[in-house]
N, C-alpha and C. Protein backbone atom coordinates (compact mmCIF):
# COMPACT_ATOMS: atom_id res chain seq x y z
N UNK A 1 -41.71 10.75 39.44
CA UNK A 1 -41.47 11.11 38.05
C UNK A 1 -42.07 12.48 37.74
N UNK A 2 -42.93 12.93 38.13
CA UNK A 2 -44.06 13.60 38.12
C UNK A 2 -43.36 15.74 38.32
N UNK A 3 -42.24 14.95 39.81
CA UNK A 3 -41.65 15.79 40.26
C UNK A 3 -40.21 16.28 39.83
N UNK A 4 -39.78 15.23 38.79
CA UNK A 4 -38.98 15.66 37.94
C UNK A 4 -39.05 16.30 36.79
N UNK A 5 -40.30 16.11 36.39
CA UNK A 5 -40.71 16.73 34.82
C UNK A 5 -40.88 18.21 35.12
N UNK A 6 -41.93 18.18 36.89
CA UNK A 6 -41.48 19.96 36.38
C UNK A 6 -40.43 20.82 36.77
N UNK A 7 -39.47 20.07 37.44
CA UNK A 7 -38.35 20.58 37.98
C UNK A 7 -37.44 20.79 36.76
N UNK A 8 -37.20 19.87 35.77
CA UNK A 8 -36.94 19.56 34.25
C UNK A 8 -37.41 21.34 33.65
N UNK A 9 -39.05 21.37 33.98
CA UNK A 9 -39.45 22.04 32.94
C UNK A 9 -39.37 23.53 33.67
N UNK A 10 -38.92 23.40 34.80
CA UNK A 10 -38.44 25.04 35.53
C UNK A 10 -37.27 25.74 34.98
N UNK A 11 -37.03 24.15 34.96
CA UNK A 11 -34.88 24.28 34.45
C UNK A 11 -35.22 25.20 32.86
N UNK A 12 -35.74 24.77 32.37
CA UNK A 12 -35.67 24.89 31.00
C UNK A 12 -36.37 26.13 30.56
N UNK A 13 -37.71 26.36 31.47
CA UNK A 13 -37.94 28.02 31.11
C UNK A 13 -36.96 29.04 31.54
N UNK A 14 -36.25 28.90 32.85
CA UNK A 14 -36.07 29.69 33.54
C UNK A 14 -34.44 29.82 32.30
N UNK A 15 -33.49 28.67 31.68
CA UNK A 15 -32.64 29.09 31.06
C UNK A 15 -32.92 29.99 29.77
N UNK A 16 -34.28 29.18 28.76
CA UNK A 16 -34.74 30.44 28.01
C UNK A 16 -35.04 31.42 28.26
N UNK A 17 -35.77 32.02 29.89
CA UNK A 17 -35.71 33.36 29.80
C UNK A 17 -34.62 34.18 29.07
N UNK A 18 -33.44 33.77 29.68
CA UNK A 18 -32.23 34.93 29.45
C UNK A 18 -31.58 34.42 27.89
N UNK A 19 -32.25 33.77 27.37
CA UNK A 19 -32.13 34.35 25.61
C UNK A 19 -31.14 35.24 25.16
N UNK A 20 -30.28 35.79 24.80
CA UNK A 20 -29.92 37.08 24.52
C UNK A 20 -29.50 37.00 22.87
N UNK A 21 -30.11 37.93 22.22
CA UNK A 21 -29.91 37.90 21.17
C UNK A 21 -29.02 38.61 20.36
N UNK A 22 -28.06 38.41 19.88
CA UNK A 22 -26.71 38.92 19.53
C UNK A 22 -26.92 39.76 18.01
N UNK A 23 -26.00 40.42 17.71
CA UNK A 23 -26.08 41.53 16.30
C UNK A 23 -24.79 42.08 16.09
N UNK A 24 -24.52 42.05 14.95
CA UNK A 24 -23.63 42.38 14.10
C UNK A 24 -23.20 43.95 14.82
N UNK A 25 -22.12 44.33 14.91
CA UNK A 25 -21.34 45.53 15.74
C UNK A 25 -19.98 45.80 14.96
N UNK A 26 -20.09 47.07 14.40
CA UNK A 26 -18.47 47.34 13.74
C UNK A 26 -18.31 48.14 14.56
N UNK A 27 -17.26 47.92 15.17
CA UNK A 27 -16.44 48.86 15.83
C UNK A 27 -14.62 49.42 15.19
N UNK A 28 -14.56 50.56 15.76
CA UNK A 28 -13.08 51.15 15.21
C UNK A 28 -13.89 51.39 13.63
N UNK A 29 -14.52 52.28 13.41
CA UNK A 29 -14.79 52.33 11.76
C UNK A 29 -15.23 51.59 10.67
N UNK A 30 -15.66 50.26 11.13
CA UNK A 30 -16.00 49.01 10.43
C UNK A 30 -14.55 48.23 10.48
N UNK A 31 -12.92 48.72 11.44
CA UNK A 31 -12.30 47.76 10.95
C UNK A 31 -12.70 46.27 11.79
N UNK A 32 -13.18 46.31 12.57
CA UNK A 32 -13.70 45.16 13.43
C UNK A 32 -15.07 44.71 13.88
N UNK A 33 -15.56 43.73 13.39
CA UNK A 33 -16.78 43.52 13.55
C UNK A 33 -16.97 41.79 14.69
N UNK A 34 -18.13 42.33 15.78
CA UNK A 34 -18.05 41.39 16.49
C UNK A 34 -19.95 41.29 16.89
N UNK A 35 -20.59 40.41 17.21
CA UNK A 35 -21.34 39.59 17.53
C UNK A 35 -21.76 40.87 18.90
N UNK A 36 -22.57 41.42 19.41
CA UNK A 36 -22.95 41.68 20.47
C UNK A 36 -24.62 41.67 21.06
N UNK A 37 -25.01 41.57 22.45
CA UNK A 37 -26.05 41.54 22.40
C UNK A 37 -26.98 43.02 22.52
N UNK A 38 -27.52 42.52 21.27
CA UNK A 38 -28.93 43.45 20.71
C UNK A 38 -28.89 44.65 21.63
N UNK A 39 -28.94 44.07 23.17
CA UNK A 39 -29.48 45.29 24.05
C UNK A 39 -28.23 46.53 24.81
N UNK A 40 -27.13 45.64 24.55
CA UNK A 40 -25.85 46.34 24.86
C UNK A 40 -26.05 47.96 23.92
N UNK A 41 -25.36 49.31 24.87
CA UNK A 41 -25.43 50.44 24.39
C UNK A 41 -23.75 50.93 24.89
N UNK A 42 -23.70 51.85 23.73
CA UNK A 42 -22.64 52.31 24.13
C UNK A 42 -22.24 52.84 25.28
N UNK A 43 -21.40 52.74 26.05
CA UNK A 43 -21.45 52.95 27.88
C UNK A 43 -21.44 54.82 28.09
N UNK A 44 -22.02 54.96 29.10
CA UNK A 44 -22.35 56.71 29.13
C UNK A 44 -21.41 56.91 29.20
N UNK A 45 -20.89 58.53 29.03
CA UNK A 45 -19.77 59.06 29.61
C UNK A 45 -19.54 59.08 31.35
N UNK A 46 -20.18 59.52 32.20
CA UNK A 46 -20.08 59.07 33.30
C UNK A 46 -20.02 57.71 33.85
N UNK A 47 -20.37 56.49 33.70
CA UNK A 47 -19.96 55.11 33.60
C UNK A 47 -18.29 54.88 33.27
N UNK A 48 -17.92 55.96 31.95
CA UNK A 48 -16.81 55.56 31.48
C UNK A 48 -16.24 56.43 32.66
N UNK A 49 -16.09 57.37 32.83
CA UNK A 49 -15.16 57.89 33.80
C UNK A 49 -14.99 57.12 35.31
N UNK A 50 -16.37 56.98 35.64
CA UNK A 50 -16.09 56.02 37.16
C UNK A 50 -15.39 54.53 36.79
N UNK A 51 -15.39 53.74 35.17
CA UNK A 51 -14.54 52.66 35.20
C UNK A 51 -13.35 52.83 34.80
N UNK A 52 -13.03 53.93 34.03
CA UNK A 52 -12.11 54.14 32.98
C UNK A 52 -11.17 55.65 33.43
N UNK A 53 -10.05 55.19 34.31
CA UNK A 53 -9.09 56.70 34.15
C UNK A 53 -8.97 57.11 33.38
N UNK A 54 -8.75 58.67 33.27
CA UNK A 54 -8.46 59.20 31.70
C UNK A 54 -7.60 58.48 30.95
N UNK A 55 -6.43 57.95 31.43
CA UNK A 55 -5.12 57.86 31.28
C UNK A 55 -5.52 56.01 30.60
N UNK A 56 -6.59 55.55 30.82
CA UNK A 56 -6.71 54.22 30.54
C UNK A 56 -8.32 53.88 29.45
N UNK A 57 -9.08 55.57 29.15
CA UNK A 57 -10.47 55.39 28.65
C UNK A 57 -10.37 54.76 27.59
N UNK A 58 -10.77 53.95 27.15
CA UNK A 58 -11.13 53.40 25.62
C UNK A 58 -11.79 53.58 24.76
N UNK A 59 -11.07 53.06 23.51
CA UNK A 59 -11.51 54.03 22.28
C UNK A 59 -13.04 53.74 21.83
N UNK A 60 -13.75 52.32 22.76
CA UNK A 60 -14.75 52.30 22.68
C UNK A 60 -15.31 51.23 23.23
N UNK A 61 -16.91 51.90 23.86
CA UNK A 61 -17.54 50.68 24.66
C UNK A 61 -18.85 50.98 24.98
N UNK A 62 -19.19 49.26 25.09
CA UNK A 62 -20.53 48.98 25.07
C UNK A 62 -20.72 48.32 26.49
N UNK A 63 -21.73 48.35 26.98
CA UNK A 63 -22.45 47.80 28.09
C UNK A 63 -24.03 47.54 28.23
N UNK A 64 -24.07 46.23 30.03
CA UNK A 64 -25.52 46.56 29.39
C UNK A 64 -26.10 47.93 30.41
N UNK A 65 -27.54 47.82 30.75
CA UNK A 65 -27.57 48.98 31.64
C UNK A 65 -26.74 49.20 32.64
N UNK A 66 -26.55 48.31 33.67
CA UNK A 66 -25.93 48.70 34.80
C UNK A 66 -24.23 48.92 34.65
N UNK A 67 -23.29 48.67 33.41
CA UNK A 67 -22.24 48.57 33.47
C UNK A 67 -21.71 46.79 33.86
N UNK A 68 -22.14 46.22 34.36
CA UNK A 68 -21.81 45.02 35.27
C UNK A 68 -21.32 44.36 33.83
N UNK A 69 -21.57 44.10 32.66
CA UNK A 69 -20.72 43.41 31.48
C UNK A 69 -20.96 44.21 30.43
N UNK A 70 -20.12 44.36 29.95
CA UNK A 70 -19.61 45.14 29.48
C UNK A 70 -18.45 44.43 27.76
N UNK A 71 -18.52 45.07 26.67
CA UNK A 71 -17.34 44.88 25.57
C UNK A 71 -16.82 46.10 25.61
N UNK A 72 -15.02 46.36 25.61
CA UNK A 72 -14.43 47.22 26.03
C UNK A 72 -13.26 46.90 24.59
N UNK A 73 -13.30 48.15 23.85
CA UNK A 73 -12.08 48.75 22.68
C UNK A 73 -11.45 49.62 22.75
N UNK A 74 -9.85 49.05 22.70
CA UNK A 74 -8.85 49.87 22.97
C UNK A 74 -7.97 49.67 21.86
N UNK A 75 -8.38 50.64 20.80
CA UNK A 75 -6.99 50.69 19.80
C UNK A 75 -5.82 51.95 20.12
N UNK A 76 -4.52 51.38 20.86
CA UNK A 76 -4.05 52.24 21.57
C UNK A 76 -3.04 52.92 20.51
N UNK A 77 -2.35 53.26 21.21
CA UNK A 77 -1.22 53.96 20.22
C UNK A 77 0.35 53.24 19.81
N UNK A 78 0.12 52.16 20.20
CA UNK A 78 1.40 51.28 20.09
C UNK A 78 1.33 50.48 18.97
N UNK A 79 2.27 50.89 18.29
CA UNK A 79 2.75 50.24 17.40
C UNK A 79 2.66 48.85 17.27
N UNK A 80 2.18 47.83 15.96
CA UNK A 80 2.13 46.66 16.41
C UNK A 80 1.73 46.14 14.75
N UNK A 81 2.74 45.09 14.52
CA UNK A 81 2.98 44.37 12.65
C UNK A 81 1.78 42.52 13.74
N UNK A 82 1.38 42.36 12.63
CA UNK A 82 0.83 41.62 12.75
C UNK A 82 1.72 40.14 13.17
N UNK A 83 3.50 40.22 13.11
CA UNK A 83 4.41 39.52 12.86
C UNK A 83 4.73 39.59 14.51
N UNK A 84 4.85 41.00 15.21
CA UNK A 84 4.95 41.41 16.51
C UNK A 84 3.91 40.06 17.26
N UNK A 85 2.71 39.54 17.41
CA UNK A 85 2.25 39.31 17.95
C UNK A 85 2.87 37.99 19.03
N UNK A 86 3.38 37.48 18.58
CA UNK A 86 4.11 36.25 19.74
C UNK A 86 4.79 37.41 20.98
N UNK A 87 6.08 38.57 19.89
CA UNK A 87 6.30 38.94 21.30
C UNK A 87 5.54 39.71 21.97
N UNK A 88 4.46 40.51 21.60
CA UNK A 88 3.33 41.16 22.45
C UNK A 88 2.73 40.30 22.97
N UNK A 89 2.25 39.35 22.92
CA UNK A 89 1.84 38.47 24.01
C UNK A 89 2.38 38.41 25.11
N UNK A 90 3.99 37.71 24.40
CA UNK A 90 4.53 37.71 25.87
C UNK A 90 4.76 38.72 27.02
N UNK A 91 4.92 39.62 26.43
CA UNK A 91 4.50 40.50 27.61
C UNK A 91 4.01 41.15 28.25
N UNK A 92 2.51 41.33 27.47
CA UNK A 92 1.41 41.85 28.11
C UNK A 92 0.65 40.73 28.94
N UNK A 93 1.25 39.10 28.32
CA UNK A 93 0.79 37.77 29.36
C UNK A 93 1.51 37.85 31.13
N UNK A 94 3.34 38.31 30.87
CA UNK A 94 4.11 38.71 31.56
C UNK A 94 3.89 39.42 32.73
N UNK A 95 2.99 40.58 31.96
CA UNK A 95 2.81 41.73 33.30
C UNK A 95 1.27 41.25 33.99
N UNK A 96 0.42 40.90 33.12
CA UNK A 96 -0.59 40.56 33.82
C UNK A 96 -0.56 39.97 34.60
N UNK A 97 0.23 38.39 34.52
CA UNK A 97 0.91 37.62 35.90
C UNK A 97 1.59 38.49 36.72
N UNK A 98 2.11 39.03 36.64
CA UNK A 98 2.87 40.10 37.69
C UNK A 98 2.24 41.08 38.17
N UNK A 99 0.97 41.68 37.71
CA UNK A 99 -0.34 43.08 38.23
C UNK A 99 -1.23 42.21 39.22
N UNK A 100 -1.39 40.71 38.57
CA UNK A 100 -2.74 40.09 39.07
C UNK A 100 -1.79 38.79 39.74
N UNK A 101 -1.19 38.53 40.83
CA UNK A 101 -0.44 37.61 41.17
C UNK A 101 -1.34 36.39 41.89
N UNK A 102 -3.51 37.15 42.13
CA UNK A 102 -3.84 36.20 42.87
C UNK A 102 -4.74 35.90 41.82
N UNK A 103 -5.06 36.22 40.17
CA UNK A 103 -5.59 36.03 39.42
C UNK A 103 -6.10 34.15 39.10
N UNK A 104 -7.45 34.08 39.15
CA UNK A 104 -7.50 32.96 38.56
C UNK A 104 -7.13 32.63 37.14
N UNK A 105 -6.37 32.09 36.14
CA UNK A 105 -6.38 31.84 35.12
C UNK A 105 -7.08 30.97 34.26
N UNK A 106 -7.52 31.10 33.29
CA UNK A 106 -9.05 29.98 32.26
C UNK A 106 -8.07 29.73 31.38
N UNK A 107 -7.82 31.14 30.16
CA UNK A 107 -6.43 30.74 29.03
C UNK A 107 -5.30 31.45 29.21
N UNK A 108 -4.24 31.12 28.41
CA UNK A 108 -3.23 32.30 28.39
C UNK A 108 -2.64 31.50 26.91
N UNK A 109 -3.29 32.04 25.87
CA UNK A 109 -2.44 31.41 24.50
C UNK A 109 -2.50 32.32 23.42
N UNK A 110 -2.45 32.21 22.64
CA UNK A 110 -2.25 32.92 20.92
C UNK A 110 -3.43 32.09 20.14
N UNK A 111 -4.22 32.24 19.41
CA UNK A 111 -5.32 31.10 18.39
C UNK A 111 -5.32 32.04 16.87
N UNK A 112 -5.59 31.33 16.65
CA UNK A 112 -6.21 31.49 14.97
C UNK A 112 -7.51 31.62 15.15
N UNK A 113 -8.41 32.99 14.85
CA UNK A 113 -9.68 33.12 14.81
C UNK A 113 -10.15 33.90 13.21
N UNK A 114 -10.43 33.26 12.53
CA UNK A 114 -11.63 34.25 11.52
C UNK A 114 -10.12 34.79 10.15
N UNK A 115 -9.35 33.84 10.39
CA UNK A 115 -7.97 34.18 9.61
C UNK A 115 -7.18 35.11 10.26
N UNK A 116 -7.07 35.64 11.50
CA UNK A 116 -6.60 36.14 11.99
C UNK A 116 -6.12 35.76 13.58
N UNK A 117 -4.50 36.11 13.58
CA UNK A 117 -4.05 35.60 15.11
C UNK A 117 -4.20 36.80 16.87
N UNK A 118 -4.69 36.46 17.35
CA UNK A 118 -5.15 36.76 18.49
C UNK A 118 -4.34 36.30 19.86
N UNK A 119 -3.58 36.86 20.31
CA UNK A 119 -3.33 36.99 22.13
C UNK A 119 -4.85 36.42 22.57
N UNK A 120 -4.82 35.72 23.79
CA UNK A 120 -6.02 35.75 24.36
C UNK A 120 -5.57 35.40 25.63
N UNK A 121 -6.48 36.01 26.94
CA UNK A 121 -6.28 35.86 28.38
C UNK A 121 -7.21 36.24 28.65
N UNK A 122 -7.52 34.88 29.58
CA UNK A 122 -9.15 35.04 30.57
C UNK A 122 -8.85 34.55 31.57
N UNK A 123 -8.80 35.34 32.34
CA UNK A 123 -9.13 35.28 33.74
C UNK A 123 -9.73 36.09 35.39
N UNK A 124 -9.90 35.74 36.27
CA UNK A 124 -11.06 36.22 37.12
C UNK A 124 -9.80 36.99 37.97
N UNK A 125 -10.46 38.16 38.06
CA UNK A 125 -9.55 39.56 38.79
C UNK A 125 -9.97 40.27 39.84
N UNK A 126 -8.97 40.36 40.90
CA UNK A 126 -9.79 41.03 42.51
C UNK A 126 -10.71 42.70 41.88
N UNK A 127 -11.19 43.20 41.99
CA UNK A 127 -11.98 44.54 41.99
C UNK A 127 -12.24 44.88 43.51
N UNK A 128 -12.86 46.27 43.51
CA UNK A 128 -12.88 46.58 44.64
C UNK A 128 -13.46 45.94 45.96
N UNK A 129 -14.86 45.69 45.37
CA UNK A 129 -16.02 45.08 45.98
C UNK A 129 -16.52 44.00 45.28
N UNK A 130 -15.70 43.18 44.43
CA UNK A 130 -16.18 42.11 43.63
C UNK A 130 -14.52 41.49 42.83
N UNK A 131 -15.26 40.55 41.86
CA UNK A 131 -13.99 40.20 41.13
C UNK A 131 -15.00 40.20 39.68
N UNK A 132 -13.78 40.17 38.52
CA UNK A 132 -14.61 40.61 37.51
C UNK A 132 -14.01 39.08 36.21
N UNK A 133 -14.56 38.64 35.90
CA UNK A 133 -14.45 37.85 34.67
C UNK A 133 -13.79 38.12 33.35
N UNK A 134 -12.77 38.18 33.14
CA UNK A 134 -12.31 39.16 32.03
C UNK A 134 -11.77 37.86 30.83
N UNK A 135 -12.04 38.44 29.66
CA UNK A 135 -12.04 37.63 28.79
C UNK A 135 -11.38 39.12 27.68
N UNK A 136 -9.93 38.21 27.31
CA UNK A 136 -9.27 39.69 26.21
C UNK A 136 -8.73 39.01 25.42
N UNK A 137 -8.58 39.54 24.27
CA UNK A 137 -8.06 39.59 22.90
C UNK A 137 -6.96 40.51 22.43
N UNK A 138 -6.06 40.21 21.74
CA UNK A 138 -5.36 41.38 21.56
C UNK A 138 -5.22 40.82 19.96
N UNK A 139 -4.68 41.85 19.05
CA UNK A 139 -4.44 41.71 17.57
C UNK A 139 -3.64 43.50 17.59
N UNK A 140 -3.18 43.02 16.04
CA UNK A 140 -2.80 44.41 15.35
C UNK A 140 -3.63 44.81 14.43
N UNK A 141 -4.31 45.90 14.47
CA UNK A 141 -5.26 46.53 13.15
C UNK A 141 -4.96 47.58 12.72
N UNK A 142 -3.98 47.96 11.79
CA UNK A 142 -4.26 49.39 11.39
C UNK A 142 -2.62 49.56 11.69
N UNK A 143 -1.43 48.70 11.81
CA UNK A 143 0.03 48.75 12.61
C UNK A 143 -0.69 49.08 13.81
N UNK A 144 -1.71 48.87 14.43
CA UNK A 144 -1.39 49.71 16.11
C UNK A 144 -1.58 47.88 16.73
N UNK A 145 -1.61 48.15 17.89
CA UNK A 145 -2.33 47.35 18.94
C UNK A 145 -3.97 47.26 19.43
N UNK A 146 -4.14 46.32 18.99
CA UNK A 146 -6.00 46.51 19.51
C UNK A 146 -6.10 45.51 20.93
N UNK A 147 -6.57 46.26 22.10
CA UNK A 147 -7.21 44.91 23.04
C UNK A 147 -8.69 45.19 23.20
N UNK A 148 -9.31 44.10 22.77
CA UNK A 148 -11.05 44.03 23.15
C UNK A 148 -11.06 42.92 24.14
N UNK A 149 -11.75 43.52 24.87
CA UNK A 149 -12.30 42.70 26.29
C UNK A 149 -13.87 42.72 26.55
N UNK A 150 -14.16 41.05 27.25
CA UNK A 150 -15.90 41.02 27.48
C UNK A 150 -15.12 40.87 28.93
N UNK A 151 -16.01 41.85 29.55
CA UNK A 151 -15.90 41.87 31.17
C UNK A 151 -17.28 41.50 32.03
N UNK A 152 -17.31 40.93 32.90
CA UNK A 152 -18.50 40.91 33.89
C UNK A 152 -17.99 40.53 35.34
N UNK A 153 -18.80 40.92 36.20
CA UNK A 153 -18.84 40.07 37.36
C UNK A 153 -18.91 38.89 37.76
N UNK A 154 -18.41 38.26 38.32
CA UNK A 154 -18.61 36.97 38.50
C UNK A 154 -19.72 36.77 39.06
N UNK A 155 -20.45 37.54 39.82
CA UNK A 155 -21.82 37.27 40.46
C UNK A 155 -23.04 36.97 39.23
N UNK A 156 -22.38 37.41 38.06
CA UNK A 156 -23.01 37.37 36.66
C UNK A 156 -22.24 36.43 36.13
N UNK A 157 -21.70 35.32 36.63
CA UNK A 157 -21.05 34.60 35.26
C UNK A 157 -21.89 33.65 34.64
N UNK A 158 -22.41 33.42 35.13
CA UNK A 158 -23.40 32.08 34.85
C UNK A 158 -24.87 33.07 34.83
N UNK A 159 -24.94 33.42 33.15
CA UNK A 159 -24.56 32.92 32.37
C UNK A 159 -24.02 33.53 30.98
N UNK A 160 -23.51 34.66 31.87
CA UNK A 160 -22.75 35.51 30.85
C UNK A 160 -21.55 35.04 30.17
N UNK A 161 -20.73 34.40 30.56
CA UNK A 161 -19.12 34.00 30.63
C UNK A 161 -19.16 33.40 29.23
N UNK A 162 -20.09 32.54 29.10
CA UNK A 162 -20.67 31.51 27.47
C UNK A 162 -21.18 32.88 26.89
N UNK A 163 -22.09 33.53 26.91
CA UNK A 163 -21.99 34.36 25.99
C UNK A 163 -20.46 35.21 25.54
N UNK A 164 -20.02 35.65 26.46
CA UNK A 164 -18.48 36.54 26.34
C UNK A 164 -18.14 35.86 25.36
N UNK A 165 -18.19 34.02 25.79
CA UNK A 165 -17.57 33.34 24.68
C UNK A 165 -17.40 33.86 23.42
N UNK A 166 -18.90 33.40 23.14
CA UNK A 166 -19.55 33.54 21.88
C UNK A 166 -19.67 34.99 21.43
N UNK A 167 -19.67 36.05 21.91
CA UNK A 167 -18.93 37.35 21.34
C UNK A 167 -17.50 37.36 20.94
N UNK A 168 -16.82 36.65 21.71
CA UNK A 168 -15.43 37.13 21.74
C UNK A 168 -15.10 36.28 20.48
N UNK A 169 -15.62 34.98 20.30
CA UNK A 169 -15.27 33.81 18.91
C UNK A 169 -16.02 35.03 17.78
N UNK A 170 -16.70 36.01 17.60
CA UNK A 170 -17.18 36.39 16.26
C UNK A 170 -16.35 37.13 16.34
N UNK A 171 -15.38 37.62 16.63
CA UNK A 171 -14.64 38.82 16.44
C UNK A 171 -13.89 38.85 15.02
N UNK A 172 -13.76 39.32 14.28
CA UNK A 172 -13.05 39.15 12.94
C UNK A 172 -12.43 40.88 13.16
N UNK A 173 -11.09 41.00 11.91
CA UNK A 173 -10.83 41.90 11.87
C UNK A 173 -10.99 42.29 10.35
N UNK A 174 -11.50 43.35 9.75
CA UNK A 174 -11.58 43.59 8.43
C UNK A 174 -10.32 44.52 7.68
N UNK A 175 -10.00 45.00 8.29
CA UNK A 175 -8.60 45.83 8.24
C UNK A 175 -8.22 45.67 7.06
């Protein structure tokens, strides 16, 4: 018994260590506000260039130090009515099955979050030297297209992936 209590009580410090304490984040101008943790900084410019082709940089992002997870905003230039969203799904769900053919899949649906409807797709993606945990959102803010993504490594999922969660559920759009 003796040897369970502190195995119990290893379990239990060692999960409170990694605590992470989350904070209010407007991003895109205050039109979107989401939940992030406290220690996340906006990602350097060199970080962004070694993850981000020109041709693909986003309009904005946070990480923690090392890059390894990361919240990633892309309000692109495509046009997009809040009415559009079934068929933008389908085909940004479309091509992703077709880019990522060995992709693990978690969701692939549309939800109602915060009064607002959301694309969502999570799933685990080859990378160079790793695979990465990707958790995305898509909406319309502003007529454009928005995709926000919580990314990590899978060597980090446990116990990042529940947080992603829980970032990705505060997401509201204020628009």
């Amino acid at each position: 018994m003796k040897k369970v209590l502190i195995v119990f009580a290893l379990f239990m410090s060692s999960a409170a260590s990694f605590a992470v304490e989350l904070v209010e984040f407007e991003a895109l101008n205050g039109k979107v506000v989401l939940q992030v943790p406290k220690k996340f900084a906006p990602m350097s410019t060199e970080m962004l260039n070694l993850k981000f082709p020109s041709s693909r940089r986003p309009t904005e992002a946070l990480s923690d130090e090392t890059g390894s997870v990361s919240v990633v905003f892309n309000h692109t230039g495509s046009a997009m009515r809040p009415s559009d969203l079934k068929a933008v799904y389908e085909e940004v769900s479309k091509s992703f099955h077709n880019i990522y053919p060995s992709a693990t899949w978690i969701r692939d649906e549309i939800i109602e979050q915060n009064g607002h409807g959301f694309m969502v797709l999570e799933l685990v993606t080859p990378a160079i030297d790793t695979k990465i945990h990707n958790i995305i959102y898509g909406t319309s803010v502003s007529g454009r297209f928005l995709i926000v993504s919580f990314n990590t490594t899978v060597e980090l999922s446990d116990p990042w992936v529940s947080i992603g969660n829980k970032i990705m559920a505060s997401l509201r759009v204020v628009d």
